[in-house]
C-alpha atoms as a PDB file:
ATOM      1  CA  UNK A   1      91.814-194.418 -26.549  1.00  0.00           C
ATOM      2  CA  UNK A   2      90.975-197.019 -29.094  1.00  0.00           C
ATOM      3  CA  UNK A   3      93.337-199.573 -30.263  1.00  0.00           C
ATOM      4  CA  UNK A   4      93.489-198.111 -33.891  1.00  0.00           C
ATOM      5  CA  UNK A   5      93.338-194.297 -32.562  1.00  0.00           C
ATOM      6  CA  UNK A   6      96.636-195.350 -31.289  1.00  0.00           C
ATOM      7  CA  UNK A   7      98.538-197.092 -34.341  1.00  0.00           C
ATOM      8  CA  UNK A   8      97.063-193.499 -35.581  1.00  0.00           C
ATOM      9  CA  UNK A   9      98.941-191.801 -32.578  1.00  0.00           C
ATOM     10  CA  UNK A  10     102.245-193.384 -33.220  1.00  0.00           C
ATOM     11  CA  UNK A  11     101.988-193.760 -37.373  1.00  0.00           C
ATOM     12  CA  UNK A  12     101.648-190.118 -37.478  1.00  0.00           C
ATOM     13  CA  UNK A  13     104.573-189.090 -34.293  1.00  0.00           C
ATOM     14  CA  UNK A  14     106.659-191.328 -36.510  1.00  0.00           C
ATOM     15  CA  UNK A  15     105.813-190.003 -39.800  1.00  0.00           C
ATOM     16  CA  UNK A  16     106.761-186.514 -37.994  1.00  0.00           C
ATOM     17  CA  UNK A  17     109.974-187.954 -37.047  1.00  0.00           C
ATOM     18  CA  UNK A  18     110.645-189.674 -40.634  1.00  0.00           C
ATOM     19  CA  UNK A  19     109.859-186.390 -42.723  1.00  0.00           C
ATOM     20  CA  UNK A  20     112.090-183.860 -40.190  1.00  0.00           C
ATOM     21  CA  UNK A  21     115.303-186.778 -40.225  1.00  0.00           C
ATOM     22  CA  UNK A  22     114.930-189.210 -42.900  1.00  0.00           C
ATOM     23  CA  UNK A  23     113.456-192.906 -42.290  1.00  0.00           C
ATOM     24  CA  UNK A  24     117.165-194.601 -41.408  1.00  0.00           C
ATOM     25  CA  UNK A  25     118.045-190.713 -39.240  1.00  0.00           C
ATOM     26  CA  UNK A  26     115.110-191.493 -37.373  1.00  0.00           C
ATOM     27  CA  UNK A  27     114.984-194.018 -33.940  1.00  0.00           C
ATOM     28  CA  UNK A  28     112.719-195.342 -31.853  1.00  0.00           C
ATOM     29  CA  UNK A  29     113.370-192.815 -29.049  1.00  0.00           C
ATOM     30  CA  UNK A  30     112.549-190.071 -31.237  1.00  0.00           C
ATOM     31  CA  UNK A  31     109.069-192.164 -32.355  1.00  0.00           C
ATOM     32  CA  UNK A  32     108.523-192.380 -28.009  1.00  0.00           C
ATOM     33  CA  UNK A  33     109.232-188.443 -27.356  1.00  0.00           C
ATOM     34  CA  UNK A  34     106.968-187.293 -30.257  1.00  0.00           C
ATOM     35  CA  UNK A  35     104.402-189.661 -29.509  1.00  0.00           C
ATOM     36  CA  UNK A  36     104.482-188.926 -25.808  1.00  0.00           C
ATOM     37  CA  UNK A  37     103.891-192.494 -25.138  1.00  0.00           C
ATOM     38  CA  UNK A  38     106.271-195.220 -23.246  1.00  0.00           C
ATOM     39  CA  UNK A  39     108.370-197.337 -25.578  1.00  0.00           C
ATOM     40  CA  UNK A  40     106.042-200.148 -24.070  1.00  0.00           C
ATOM     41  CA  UNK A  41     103.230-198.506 -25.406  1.00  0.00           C
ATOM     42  CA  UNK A  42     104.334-198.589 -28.869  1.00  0.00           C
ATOM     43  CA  UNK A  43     105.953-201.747 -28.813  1.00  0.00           C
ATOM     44  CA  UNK A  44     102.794-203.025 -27.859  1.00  0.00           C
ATOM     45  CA  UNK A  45     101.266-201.826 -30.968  1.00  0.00           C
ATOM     46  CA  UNK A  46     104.134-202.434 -33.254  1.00  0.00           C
ATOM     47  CA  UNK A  47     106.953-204.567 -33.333  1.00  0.00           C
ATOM     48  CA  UNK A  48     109.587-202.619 -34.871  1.00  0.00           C
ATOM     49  CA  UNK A  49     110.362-199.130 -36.565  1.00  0.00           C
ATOM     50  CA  UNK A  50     109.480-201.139 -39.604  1.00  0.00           C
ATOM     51  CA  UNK A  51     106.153-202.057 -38.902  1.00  0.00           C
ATOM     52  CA  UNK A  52     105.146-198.555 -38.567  1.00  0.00           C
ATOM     53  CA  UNK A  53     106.455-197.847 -41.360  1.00  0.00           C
ATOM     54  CA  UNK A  54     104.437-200.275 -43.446  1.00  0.00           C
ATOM     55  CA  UNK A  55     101.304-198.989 -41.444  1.00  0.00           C
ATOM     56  CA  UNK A  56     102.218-195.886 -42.930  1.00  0.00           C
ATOM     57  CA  UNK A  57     102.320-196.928 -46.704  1.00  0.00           C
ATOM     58  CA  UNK A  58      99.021-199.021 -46.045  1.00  0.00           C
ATOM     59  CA  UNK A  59      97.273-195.909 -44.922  1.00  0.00           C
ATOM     60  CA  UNK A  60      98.527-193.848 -47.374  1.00  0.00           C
ATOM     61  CA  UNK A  61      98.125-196.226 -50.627  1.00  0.00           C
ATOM     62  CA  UNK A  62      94.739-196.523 -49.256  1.00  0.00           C
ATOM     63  CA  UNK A  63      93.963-193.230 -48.989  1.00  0.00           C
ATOM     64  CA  UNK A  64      96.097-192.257 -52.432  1.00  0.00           C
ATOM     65  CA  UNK A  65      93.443-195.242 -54.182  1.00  0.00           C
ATOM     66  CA  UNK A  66      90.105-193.449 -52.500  1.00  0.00           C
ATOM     67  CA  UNK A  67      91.288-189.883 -53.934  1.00  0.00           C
ATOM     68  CA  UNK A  68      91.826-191.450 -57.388  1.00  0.00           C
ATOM     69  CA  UNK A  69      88.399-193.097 -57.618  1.00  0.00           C
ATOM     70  CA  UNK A  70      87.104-189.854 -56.452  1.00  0.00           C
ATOM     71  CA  UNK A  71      88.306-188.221 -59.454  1.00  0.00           C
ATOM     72  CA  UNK A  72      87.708-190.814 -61.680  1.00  0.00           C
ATOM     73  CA  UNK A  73      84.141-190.361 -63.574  1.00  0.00           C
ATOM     74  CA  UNK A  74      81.585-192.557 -65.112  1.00  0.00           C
ATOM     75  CA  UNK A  75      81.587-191.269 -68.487  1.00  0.00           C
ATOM     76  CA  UNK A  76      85.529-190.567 -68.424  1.00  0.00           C
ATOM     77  CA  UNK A  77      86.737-192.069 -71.817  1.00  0.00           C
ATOM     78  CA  UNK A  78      89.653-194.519 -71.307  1.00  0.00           C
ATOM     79  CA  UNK A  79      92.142-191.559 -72.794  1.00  0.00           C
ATOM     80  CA  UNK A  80      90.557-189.267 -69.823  1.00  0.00           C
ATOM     81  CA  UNK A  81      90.790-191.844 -67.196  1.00  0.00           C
ATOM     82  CA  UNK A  82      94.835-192.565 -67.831  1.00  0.00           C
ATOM     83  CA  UNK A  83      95.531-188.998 -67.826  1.00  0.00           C
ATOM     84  CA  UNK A  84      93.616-188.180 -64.873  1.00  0.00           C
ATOM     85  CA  UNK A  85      95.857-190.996 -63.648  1.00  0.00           C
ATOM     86  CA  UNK A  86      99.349-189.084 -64.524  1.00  0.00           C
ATOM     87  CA  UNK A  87      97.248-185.857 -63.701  1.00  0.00           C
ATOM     88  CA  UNK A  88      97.185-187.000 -59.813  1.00  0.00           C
ATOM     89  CA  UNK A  89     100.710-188.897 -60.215  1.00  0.00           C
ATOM     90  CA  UNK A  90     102.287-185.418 -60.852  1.00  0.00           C
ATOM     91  CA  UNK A  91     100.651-184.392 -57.736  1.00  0.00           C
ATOM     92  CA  UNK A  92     101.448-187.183 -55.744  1.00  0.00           C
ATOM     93  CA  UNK A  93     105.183-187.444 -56.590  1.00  0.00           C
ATOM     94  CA  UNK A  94     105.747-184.273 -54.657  1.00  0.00           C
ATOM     95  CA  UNK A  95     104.072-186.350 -51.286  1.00  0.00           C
ATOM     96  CA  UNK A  96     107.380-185.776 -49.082  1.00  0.00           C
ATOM     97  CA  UNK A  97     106.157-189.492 -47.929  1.00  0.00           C
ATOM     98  CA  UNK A  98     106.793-191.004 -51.362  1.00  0.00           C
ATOM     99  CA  UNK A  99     110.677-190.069 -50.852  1.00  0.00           C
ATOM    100  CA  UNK A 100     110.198-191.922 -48.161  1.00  0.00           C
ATOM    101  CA  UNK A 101     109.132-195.123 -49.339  1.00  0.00           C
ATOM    102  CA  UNK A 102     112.064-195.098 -52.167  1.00  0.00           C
ATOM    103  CA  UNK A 103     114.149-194.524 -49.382  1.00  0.00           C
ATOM    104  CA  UNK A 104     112.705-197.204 -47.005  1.00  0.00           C
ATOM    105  CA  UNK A 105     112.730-199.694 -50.327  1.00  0.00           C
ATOM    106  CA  UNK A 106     116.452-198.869 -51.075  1.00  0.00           C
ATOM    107  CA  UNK A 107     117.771-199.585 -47.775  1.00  0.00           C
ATOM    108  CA  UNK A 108     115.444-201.611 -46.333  1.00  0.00           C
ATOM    109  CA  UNK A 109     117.781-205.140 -44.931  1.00  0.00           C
ATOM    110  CA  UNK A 110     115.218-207.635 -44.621  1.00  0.00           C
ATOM    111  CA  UNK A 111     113.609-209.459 -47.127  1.00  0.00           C
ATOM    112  CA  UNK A 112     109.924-210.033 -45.011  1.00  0.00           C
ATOM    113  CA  UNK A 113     110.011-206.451 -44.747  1.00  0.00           C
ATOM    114  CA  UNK A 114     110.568-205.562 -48.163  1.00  0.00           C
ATOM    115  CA  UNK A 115     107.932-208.092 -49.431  1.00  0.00           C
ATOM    116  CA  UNK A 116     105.510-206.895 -47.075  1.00  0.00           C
ATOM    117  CA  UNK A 117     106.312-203.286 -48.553  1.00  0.00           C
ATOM    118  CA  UNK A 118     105.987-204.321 -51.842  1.00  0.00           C
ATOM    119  CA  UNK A 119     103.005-206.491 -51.408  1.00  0.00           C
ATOM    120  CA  UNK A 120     101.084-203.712 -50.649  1.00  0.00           C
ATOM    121  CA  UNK A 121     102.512-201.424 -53.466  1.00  0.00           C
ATOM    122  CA  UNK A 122     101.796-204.198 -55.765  1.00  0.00           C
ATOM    123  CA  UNK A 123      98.442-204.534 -53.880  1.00  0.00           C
ATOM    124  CA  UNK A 124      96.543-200.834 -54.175  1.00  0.00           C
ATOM    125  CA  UNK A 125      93.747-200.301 -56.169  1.00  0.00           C
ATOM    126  CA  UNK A 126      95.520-198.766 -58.621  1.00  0.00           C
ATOM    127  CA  UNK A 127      96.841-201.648 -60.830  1.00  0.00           C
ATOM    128  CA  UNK A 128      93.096-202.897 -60.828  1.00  0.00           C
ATOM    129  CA  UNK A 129      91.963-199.540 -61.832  1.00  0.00           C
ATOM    130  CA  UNK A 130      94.197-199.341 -64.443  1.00  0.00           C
ATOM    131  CA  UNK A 131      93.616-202.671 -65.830  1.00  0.00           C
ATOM    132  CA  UNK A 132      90.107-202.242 -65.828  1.00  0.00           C
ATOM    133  CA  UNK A 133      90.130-198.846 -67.453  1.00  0.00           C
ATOM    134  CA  UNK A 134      92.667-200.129 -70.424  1.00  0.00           C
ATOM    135  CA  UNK A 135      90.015-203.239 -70.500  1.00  0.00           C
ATOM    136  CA  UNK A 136      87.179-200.365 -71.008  1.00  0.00           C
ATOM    137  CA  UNK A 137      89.038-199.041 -74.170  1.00  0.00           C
ATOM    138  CA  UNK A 138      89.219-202.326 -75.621  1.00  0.00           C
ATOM    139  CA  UNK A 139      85.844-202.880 -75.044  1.00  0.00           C
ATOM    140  CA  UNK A 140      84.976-199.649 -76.548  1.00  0.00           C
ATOM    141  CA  UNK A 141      87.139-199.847 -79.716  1.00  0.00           C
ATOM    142  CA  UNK A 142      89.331-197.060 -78.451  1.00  0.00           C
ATOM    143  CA  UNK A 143      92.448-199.627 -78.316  1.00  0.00           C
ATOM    144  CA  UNK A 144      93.936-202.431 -80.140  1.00  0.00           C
ATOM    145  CA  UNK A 145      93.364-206.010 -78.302  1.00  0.00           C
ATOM    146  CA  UNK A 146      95.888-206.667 -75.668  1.00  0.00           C
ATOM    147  CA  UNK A 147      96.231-208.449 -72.421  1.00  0.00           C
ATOM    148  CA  UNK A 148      95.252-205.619 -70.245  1.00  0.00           C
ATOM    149  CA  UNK A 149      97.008-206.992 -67.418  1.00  0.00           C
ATOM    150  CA  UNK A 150     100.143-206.487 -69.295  1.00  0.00           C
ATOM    151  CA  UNK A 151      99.467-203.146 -70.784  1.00  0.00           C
ATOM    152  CA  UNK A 152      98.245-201.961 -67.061  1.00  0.00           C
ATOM    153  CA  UNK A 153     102.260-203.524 -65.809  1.00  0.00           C
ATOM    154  CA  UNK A 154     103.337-201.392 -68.798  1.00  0.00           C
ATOM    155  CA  UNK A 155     102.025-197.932 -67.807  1.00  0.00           C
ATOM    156  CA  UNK A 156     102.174-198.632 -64.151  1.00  0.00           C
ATOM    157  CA  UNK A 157     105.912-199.511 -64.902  1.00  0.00           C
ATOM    158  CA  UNK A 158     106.783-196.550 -66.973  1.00  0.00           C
ATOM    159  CA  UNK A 159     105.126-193.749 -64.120  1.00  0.00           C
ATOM    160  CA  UNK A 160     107.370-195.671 -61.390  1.00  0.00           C
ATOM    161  CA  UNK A 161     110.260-195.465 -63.373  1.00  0.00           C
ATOM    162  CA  UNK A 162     109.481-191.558 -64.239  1.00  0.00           C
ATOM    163  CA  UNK A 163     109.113-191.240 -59.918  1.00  0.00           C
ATOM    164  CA  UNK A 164     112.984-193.258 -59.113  1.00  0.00           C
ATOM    165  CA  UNK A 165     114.285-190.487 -61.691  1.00  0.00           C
ATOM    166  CA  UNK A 166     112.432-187.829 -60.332  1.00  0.00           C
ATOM    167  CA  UNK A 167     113.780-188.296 -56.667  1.00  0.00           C
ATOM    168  CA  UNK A 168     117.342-189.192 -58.044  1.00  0.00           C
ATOM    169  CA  UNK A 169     117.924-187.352 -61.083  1.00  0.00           C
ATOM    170  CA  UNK A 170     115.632-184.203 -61.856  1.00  0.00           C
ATOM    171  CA  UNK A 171     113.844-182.935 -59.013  1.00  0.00           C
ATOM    172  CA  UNK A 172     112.610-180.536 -61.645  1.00  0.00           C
ATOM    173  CA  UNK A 173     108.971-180.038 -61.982  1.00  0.00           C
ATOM    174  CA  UNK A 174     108.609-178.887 -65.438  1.00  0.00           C
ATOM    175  CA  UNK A 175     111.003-181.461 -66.761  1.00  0.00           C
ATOM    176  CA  UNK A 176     108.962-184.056 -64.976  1.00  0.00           C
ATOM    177  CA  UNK A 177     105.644-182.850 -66.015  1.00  0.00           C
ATOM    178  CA  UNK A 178     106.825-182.783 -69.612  1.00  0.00           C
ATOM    179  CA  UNK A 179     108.537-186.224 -69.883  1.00  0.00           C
ATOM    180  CA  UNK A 180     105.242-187.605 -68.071  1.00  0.00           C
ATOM    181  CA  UNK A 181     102.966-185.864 -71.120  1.00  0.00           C
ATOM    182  CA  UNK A 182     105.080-187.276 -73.610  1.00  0.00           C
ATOM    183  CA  UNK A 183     105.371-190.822 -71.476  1.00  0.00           C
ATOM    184  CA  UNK A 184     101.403-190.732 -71.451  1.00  0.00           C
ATOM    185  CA  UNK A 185     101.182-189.534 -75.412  1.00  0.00           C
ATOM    186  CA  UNK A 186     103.849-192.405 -76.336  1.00  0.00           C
ATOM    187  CA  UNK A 187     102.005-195.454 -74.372  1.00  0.00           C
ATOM    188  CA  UNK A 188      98.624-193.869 -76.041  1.00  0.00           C
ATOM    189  CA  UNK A 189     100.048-194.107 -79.167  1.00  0.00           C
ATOM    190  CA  UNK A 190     101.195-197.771 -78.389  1.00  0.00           C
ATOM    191  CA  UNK A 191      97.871-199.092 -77.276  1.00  0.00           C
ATOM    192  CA  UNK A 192      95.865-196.973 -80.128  1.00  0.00           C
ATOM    193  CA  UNK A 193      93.115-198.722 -81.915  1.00  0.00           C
ATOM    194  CA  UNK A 194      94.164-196.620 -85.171  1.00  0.00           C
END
């Protein structure tokens, strides 16, 4: 077996373990007897709990970023492009692996970690898609003139803040569905070229 059909092997007997007892319930013994590998085996491929965890988000922001672009369109108006955006945020924030990476972010002890996590959060695709899609509409006319890097912080900034409520407040679909329509209708009416 291949060197990265093995990270596979243990990334996904971990993710197993994280999703039945929590990332800080879950130890490297249970990672071992799920991936049916010797703790030698793993630590050959990873260093620590931690670093399969952050295999984990890398795969999955990865794959999260392909999805998007496969839904985004050519001749999507800006306007259809950010709310295809919240469209696959509302599906995403019910990933039982996002509760996982707010919970591996709140706890998480060391600081290399936690900039390595955030790194590549801050890293994905989808700030650049963003960006690039608010820099369409001012191209276009459809919004005012504004640093698009900021604007892009801005939205990206207001959906993040909608998923920490969601897994500590709500938990209620509908109310999270509505308050992300009215989120999307309020930044909309913020960046309008009226």
């Amino acid at each position: 077996m291949g060197k990265s059909l093995k990270k596979d092997l243990i990334a996904d007997a971990a993710l197993a373990c994280f999703l039945a007892s929590s990332y800080n319930g879950t130890s490297m013994d249970e990672i071992v007897k799920v991936s049916g590998l010797s703790k030698g085996g793993i630590y050959w491929h990873f260093k620590s709990k931690d670093e399969i965890f952050l295999y984990i988000i890398e795969n999955r922001f990865s794959e999260w970023n392909t999805e998007l672009l496969t839904r985004l369109k050519s001749d999507d108006s800006p306007k259809e492009a950010l709310s295809k955006f919240v469209e696959f945020f509302l599906e995403l924030i019910l990933a039982p692996v996002l509760a996982l990476i707010h919970e591996f972010l709140l706890h998480i002890k060391d600081k290399e970690m936690l900039d390595r996590a955030c790194g590549i959060m801050n890293h994905s695709n989808n700030s650049n898609i963003i960006k690039q899609v608010i820099q369409d509409g001012i191209d276009k006319g459809e919004f005012r003139a504004l640093d698009p890097e900021t604007a892009a912080n801005v939205f990206t900034g207001i959906f993040e803040g909608l998923s920490l409520q969601w897994f500590t407040q709500y938990n209620d679909q509908k109310v999270l569905e509505r308050t992300a329509k009215t989120a999307l209708d309020i930044f909309f009416e913020g960046i309008s070229n009226k």
